[in-house]
N, C-alpha and C. Protein backbone atom coordinates (compact mmCIF):
# COMPACT_ATOMS: atom_id res chain seq x y z
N UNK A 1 0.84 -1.18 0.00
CA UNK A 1 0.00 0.00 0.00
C UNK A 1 0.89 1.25 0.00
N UNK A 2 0.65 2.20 -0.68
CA UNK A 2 0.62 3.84 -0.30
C UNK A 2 0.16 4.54 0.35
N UNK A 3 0.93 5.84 0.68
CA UNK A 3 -0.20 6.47 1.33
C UNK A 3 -0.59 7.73 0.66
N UNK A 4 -1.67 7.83 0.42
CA UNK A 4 -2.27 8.35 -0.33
C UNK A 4 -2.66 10.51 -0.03
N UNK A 5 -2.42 10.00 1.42
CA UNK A 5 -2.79 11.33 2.06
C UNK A 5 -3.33 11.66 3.55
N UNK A 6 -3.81 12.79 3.47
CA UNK A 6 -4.54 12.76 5.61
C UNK A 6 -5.29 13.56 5.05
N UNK A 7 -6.37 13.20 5.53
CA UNK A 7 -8.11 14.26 5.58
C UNK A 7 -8.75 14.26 6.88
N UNK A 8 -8.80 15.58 6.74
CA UNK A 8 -9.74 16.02 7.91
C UNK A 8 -10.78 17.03 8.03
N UNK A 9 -11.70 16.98 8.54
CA UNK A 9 -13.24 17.81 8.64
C UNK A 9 -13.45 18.33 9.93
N UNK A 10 -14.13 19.39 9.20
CA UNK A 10 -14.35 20.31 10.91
C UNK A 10 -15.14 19.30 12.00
N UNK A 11 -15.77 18.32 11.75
CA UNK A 11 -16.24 17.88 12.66
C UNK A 11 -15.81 16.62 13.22
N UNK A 12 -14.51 16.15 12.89
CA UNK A 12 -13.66 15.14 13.78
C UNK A 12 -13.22 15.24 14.62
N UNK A 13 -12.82 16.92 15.33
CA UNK A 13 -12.49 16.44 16.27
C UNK A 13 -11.21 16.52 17.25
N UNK A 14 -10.53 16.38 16.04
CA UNK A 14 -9.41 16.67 16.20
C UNK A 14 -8.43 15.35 15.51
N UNK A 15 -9.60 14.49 14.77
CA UNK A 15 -9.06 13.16 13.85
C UNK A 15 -8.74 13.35 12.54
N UNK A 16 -7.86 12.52 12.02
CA UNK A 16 -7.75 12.50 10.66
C UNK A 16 -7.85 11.24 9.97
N UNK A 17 -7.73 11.29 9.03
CA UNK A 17 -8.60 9.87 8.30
C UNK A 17 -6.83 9.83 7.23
N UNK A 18 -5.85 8.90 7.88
CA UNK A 18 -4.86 8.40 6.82
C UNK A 18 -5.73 7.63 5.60
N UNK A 19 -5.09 8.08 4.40
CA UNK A 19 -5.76 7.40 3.03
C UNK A 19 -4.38 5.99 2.76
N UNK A 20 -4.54 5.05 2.75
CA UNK A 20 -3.90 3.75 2.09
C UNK A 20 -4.36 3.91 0.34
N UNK A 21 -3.49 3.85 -0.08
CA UNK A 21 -4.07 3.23 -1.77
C UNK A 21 -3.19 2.17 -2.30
N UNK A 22 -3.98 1.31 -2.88
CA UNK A 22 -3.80 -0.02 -3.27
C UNK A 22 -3.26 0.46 -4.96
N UNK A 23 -1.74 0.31 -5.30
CA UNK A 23 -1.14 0.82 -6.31
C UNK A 23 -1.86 -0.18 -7.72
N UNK A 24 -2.00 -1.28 -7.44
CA UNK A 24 -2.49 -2.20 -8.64
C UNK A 24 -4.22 -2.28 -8.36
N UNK A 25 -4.70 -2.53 -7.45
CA UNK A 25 -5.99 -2.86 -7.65
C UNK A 25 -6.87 -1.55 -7.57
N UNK A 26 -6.76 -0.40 -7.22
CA UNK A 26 -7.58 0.61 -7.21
C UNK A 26 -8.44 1.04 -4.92
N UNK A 27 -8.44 0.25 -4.96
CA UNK A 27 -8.64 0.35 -3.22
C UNK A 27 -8.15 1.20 -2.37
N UNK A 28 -8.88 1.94 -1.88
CA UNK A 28 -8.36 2.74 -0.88
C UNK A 28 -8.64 2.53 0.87
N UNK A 29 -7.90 2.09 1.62
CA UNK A 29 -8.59 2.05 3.11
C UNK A 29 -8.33 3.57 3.98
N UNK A 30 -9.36 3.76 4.28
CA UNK A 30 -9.08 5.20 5.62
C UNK A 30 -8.67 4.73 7.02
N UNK A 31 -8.32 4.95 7.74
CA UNK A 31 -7.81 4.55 8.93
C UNK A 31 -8.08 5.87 10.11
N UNK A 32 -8.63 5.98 10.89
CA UNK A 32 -9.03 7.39 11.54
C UNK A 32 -7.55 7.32 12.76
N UNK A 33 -7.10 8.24 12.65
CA UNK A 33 -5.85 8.87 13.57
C UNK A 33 -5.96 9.90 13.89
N UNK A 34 -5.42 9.92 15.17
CA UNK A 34 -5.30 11.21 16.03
C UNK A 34 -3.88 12.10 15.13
N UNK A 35 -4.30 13.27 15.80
CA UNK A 35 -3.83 14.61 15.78
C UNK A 35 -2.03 14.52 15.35
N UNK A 36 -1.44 14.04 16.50
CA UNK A 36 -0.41 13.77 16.77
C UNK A 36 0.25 12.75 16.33
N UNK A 37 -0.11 11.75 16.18
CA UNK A 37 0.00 10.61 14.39
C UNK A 37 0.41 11.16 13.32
N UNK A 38 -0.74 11.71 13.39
CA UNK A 38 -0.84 12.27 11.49
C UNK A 38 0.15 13.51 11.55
N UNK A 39 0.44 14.27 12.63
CA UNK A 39 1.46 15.05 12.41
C UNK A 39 3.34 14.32 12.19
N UNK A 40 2.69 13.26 12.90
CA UNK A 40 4.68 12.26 12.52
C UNK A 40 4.56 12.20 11.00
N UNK A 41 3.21 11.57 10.78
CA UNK A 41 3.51 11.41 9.52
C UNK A 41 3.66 11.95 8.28
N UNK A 42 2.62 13.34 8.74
CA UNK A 42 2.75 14.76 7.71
C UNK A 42 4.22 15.47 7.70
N UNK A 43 4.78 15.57 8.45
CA UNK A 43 6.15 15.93 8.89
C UNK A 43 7.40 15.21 7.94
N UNK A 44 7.04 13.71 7.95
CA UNK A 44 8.32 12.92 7.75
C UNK A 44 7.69 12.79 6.23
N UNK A 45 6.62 12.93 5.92
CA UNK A 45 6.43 12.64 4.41
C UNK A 45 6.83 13.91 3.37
N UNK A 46 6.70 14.62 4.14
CA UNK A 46 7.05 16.02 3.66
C UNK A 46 8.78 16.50 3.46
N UNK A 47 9.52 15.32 4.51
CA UNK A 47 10.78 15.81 4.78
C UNK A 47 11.16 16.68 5.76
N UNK A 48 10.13 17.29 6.80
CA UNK A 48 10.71 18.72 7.28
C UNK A 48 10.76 17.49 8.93
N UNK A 49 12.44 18.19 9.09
CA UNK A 49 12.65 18.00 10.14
C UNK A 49 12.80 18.70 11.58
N UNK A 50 11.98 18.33 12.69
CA UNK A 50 11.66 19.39 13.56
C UNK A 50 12.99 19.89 14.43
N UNK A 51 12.90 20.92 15.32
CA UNK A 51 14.50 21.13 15.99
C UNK A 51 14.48 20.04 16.92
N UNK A 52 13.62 19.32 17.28
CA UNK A 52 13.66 18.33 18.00
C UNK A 52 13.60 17.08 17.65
N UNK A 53 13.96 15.85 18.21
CA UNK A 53 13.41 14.42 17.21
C UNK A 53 11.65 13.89 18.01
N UNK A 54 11.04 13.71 17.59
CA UNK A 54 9.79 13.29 17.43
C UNK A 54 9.86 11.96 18.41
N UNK A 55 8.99 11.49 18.79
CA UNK A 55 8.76 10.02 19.08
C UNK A 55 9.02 9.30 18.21
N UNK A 56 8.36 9.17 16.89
CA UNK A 56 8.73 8.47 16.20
C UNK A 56 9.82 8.28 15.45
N UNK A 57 10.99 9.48 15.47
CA UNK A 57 12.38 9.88 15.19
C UNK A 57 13.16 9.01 16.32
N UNK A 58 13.10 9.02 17.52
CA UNK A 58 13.97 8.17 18.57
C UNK A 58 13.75 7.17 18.90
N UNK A 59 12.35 6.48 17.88
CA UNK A 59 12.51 4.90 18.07
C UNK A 59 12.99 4.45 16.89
N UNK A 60 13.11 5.66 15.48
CA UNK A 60 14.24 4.89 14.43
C UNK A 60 15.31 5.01 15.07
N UNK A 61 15.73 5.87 15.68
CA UNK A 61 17.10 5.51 16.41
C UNK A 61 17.48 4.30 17.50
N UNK A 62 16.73 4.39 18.01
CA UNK A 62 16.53 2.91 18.98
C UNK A 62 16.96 2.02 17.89
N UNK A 63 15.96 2.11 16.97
CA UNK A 63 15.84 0.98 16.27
C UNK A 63 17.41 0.49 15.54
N UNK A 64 17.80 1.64 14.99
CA UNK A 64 19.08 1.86 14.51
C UNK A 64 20.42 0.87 15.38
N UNK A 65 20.12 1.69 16.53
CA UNK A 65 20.99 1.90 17.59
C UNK A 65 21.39 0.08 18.00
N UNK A 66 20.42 -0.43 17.58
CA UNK A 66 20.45 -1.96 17.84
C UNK A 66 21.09 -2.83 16.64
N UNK A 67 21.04 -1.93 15.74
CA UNK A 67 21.59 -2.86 14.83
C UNK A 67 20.57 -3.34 13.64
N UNK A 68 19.45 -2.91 13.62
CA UNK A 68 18.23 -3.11 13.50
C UNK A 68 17.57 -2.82 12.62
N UNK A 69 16.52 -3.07 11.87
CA UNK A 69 15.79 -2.05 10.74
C UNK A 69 14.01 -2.32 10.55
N UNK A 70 13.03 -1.66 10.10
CA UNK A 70 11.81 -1.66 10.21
C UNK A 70 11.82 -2.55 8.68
N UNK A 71 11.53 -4.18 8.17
CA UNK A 71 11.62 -4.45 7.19
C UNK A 71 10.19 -4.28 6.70
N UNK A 72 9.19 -4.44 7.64
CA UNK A 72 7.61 -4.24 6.95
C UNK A 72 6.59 -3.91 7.97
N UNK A 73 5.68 -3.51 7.78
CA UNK A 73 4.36 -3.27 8.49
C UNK A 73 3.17 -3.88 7.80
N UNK A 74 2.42 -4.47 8.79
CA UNK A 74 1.17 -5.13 8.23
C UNK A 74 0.47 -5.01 9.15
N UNK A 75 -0.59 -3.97 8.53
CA UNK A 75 -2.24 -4.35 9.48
C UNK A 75 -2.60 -5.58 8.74
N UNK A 76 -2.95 -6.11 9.95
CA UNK A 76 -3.58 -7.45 9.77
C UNK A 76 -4.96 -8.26 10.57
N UNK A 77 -5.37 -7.05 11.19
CA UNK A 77 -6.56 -7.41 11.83
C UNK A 77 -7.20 -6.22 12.39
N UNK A 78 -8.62 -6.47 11.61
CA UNK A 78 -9.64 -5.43 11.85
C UNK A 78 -10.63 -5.75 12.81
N UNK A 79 -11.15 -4.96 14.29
CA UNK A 79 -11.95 -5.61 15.23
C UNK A 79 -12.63 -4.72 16.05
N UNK A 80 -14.07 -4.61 15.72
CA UNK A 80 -14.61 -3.92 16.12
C UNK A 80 -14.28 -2.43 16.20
N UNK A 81 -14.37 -2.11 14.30
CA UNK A 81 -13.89 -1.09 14.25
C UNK A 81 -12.32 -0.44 14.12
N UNK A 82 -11.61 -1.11 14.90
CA UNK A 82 -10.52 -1.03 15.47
C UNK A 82 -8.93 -1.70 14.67
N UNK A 83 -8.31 -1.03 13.98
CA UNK A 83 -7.20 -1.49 12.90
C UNK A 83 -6.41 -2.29 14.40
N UNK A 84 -5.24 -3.24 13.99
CA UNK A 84 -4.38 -3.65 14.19
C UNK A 84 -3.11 -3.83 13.27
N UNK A 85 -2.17 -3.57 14.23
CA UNK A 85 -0.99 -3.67 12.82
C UNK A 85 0.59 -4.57 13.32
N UNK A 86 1.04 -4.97 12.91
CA UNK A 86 2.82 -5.59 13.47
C UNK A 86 3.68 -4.61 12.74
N UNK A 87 4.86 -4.47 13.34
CA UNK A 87 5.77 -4.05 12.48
C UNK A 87 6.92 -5.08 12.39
N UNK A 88 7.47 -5.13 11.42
CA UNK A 88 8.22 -6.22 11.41
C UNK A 88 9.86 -6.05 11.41
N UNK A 89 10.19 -6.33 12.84
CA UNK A 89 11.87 -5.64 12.53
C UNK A 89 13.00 -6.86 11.83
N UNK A 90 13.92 -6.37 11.28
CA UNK A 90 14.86 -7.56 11.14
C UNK A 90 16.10 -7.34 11.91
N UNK A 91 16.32 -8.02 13.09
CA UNK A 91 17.40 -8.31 13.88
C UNK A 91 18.59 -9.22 13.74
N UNK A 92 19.71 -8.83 12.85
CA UNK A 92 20.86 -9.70 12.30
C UNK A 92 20.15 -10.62 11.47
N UNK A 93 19.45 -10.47 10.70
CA UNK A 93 18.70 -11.42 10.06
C UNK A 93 17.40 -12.11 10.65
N UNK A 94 17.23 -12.09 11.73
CA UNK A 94 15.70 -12.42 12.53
C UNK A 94 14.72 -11.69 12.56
N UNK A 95 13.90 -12.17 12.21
CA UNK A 95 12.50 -11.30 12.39
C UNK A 95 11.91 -11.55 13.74
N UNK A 96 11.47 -10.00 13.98
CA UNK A 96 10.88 -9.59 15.27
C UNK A 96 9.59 -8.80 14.95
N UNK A 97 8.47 -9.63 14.82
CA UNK A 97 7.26 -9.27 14.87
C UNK A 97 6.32 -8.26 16.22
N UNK A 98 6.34 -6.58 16.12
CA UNK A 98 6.14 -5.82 17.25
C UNK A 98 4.42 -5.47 17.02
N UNK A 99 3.35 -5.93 18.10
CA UNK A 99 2.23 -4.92 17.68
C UNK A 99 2.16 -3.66 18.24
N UNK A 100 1.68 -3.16 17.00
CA UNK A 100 1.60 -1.45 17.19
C UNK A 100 -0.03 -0.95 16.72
N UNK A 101 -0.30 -0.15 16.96
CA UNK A 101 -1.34 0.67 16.32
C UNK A 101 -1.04 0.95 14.48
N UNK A 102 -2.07 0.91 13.90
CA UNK A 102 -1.03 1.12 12.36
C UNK A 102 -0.73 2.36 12.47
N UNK A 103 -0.81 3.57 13.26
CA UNK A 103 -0.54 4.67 13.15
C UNK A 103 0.89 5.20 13.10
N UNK A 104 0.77 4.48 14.41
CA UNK A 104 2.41 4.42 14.72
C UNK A 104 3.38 3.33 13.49
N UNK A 105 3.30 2.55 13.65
CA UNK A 105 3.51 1.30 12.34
C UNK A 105 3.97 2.17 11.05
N UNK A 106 3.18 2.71 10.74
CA UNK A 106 2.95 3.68 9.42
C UNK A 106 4.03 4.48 9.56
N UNK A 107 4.27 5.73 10.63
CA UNK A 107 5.19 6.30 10.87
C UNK A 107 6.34 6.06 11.18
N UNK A 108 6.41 4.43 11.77
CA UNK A 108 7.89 4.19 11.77
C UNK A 108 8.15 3.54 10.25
N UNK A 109 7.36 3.30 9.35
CA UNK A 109 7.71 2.61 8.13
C UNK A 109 8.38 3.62 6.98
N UNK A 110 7.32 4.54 7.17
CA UNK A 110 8.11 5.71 6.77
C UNK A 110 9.50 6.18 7.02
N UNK A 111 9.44 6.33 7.80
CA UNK A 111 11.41 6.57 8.43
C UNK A 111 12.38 5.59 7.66
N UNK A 112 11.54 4.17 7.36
CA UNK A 112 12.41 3.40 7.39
C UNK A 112 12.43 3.04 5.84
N UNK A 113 11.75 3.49 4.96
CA UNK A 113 11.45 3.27 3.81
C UNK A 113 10.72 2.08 3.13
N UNK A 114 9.71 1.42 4.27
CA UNK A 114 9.30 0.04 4.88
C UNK A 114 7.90 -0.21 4.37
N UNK A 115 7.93 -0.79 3.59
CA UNK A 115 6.80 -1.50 2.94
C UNK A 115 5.28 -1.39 3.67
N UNK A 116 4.24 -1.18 3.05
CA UNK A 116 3.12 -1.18 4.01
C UNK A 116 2.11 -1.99 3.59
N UNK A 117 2.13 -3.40 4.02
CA UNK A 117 1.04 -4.31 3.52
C UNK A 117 -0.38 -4.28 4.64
N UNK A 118 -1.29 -4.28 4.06
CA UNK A 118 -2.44 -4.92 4.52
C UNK A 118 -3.60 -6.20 4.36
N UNK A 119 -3.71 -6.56 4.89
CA UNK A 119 -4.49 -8.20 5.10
C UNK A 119 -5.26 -8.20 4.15
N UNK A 120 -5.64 -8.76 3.01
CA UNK A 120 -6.74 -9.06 2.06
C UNK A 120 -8.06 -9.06 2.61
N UNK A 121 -8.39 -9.57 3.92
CA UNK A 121 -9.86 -9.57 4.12
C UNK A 121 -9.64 -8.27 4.72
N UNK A 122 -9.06 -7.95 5.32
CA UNK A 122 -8.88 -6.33 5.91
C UNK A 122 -9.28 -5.00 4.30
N UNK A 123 -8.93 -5.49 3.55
CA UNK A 123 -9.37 -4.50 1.99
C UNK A 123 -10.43 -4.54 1.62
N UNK A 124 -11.20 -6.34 1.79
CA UNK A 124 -12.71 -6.27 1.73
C UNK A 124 -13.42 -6.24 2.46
N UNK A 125 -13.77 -5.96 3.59
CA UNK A 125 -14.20 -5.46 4.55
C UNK A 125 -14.36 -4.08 4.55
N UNK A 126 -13.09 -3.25 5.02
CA UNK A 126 -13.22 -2.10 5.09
C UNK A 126 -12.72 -1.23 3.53
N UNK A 127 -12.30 -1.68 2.53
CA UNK A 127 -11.62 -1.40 1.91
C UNK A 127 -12.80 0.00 0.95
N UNK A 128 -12.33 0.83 -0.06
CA UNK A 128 -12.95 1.62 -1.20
C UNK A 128 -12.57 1.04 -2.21
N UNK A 129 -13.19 1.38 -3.22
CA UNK A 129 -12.57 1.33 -4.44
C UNK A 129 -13.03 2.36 -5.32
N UNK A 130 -12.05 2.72 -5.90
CA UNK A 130 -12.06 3.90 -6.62
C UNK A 130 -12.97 3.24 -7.84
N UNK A 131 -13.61 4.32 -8.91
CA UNK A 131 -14.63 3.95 -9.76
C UNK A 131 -14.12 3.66 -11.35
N UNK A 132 -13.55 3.05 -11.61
CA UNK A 132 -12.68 2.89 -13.12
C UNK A 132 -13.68 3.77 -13.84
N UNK A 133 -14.58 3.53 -14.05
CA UNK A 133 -15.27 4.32 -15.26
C UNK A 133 -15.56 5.77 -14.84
N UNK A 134 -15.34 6.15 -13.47
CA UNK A 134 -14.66 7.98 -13.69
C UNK A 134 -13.51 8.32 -13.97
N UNK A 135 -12.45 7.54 -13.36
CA UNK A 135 -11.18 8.03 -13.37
C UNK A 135 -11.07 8.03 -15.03
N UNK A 136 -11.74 7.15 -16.03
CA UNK A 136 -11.47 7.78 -17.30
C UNK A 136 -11.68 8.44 -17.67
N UNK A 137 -12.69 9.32 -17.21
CA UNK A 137 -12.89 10.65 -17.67
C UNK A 137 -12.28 11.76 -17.06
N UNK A 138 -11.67 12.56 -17.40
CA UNK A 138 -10.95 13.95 -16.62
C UNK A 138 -11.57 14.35 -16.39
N UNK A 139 -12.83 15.21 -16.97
CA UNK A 139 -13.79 16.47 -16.60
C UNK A 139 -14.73 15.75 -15.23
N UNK A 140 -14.43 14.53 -15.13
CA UNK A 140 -14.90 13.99 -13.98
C UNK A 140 -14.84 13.89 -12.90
N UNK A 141 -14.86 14.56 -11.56
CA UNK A 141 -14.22 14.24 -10.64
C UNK A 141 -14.30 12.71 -10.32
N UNK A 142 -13.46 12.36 -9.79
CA UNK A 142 -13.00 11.04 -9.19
C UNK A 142 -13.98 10.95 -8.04
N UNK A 143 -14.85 9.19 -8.39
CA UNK A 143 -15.80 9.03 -7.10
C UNK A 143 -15.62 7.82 -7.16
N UNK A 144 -15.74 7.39 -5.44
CA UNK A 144 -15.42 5.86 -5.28
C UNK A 144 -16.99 5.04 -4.73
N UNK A 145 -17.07 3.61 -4.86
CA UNK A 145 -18.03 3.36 -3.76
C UNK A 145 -17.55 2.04 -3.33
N UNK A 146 -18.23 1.80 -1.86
CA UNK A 146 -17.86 0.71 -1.33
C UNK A 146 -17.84 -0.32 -1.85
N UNK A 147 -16.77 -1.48 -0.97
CA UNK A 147 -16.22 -2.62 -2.15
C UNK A 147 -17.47 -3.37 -2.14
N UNK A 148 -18.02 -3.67 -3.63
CA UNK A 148 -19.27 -4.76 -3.42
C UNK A 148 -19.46 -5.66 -2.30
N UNK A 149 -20.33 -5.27 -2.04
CA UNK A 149 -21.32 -6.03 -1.11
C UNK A 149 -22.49 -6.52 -1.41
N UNK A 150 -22.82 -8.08 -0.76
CA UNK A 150 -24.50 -8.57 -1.28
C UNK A 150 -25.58 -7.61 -1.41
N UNK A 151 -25.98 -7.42 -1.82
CA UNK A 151 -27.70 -6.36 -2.25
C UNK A 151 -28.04 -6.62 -1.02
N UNK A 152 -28.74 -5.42 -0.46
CA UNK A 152 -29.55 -5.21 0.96
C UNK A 152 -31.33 -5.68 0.80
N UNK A 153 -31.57 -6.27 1.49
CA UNK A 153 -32.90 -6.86 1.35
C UNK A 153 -33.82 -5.22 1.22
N UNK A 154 -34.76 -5.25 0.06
CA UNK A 154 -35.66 -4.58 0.05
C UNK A 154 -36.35 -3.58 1.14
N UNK A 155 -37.01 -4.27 1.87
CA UNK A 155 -37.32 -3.70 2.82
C UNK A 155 -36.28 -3.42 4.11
N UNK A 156 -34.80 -3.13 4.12
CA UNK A 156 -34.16 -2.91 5.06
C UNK A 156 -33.96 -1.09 4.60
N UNK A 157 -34.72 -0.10 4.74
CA UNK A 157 -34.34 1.01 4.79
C UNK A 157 -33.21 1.43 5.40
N UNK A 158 -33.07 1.37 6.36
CA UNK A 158 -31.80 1.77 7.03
C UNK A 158 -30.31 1.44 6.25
N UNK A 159 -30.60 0.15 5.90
CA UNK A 159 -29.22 -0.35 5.56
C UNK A 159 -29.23 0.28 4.16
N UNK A 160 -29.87 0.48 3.30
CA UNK A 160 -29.78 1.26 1.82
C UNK A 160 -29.55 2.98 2.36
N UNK A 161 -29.87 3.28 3.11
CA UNK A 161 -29.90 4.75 3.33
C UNK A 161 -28.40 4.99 3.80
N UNK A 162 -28.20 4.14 4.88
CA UNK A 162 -25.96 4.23 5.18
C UNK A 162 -25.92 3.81 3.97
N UNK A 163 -25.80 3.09 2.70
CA UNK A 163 -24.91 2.81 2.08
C UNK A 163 -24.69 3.84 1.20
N UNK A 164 -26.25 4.39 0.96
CA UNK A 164 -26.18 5.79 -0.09
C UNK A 164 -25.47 7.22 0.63
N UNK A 165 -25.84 7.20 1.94
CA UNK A 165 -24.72 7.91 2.85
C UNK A 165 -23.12 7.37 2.86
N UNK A 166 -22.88 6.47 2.57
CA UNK A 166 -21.31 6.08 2.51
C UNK A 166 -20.91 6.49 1.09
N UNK A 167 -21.78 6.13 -0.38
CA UNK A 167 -21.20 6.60 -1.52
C UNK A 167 -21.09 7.94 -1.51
N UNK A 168 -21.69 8.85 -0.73
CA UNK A 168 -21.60 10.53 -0.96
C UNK A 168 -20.37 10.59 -0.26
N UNK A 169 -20.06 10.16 1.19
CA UNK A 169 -18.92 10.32 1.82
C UNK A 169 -17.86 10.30 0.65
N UNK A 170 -17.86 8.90 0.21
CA UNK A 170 -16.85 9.16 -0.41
C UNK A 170 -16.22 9.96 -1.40
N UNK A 171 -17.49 10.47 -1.99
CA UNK A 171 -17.21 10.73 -3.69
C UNK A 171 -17.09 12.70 -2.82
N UNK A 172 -17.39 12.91 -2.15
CA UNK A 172 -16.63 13.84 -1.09
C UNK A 172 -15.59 13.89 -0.31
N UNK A 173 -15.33 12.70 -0.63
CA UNK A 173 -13.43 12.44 -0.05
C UNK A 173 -13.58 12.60 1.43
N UNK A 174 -14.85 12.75 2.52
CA UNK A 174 -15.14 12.75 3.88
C UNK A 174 -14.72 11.36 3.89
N UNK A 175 -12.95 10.96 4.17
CA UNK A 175 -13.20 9.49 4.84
C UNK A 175 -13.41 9.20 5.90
N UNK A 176 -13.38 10.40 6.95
CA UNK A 176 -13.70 9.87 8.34
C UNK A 176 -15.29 9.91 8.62
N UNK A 177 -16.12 10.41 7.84
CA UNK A 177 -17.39 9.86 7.53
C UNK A 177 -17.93 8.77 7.29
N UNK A 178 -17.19 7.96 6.28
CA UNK A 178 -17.30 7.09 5.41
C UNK A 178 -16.87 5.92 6.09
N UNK A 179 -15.87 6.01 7.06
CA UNK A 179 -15.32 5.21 7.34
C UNK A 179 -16.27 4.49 8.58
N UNK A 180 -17.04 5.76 9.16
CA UNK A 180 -17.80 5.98 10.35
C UNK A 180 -19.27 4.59 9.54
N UNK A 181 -19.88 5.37 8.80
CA UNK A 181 -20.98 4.46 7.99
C UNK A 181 -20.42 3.34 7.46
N UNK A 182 -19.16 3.22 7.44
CA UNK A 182 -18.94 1.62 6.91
C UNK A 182 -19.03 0.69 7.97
N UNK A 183 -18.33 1.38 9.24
CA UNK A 183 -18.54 0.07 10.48
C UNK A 183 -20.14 0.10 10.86
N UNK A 184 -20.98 1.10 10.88
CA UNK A 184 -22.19 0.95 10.87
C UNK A 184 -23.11 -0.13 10.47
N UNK A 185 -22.31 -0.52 8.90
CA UNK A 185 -22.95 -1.09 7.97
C UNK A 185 -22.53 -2.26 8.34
N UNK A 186 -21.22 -2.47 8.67
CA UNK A 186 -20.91 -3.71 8.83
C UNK A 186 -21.69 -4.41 10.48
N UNK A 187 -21.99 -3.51 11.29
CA UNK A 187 -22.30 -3.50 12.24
C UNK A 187 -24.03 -4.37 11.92
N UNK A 188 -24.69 -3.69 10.91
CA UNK A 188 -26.14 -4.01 10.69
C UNK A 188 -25.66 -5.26 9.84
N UNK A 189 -25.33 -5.58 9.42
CA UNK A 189 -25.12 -6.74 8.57
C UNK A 189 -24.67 -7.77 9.05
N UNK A 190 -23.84 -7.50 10.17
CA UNK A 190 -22.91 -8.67 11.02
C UNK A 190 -24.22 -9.53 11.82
């Protein structure tokens, strides 16, 4: 995965919604992060280095300092809402599997120039997908909708009304909206 970007709306909060994009298949996952996350990561993606080192700056050094390196990150389990992620260090050649928040994960992968995989059922589940037949058009803005899902029984109003509330989220780029009506959905469906 990539990362695609950080979005945020006046009414999060003080959250931001990291964008993942899936370079071959079109998928995008949001991930909602705090304030202070998304600033490691806006910071180090950008290049600008602060007069100070960051948290996430003195555990690449830790990391360093051992001999050590961040070879991958993988969220790999989604639960109740709630991402999970490992980071994966390589120690003289050993792997050392650490759980982290993907937030953090993310930001130390970055530092490290460290691959960012996520779990296949973790993409269909929570995953977007961008709309092939806009992105071919330019004069189009770019709109995504959620990854197919079974048809909602007829008479379930609710569940057709979040889903038509999740395609506006998106195609408004609100992922911490979107992201909000997707566990909803998954919530009514589960």
């Amino acid at each position: 995965m990539e990362i695609l970007g950080l979005s945020t709306s006046p009414s999060s909060g003080g959250a931001y919604a990291l964008i993942l994009n899936e370079p071959d298949g079109g998928r995008r996952l949001p991930i909602i992060i705090g304030t202070f996350e998304a600033q490691a990561i806006a910071l180090e993606l950008e290049r600008i280095k602060p007069p100070r080192p960051m948290t996430h700056d003195l555990m690449r050094s830790v990391i360093q300092g051992f001999g050590s390196y961040v070879k991958s990150v993988f969220i790999n389990e989604l639960r109740d809402g709630t991402f999970f992620a490992q980071v994966i260090l390589d120690i003289d050649g050993q792997e050392l599997d650490l759980d982290a928040r993907p937030s953090d994960a993310i930001a130390l992968a970055i530092r490290f120039d460290a691959p960012i995989y996520v779990a296949a059922a973790i993409l269909e589940e929570a995953g977007i997908v961008s709309d092939p037949k806009e992105a071919e058009t330019p004069e189009a803005p770019q709109t995504m909708h959620a990854v197919p899902t079974p048809e909602p029984a007829s008479d379930d109003s609710r569940l057709i009304s979040l889903e038509k509330q999740l395609t506006a989220a998106v195609a408004a780029e609100d992922y911490e909206r979107a992201a909000r009506l997707r566990d909803e959905i998954t919530r009514l469906k589960g």
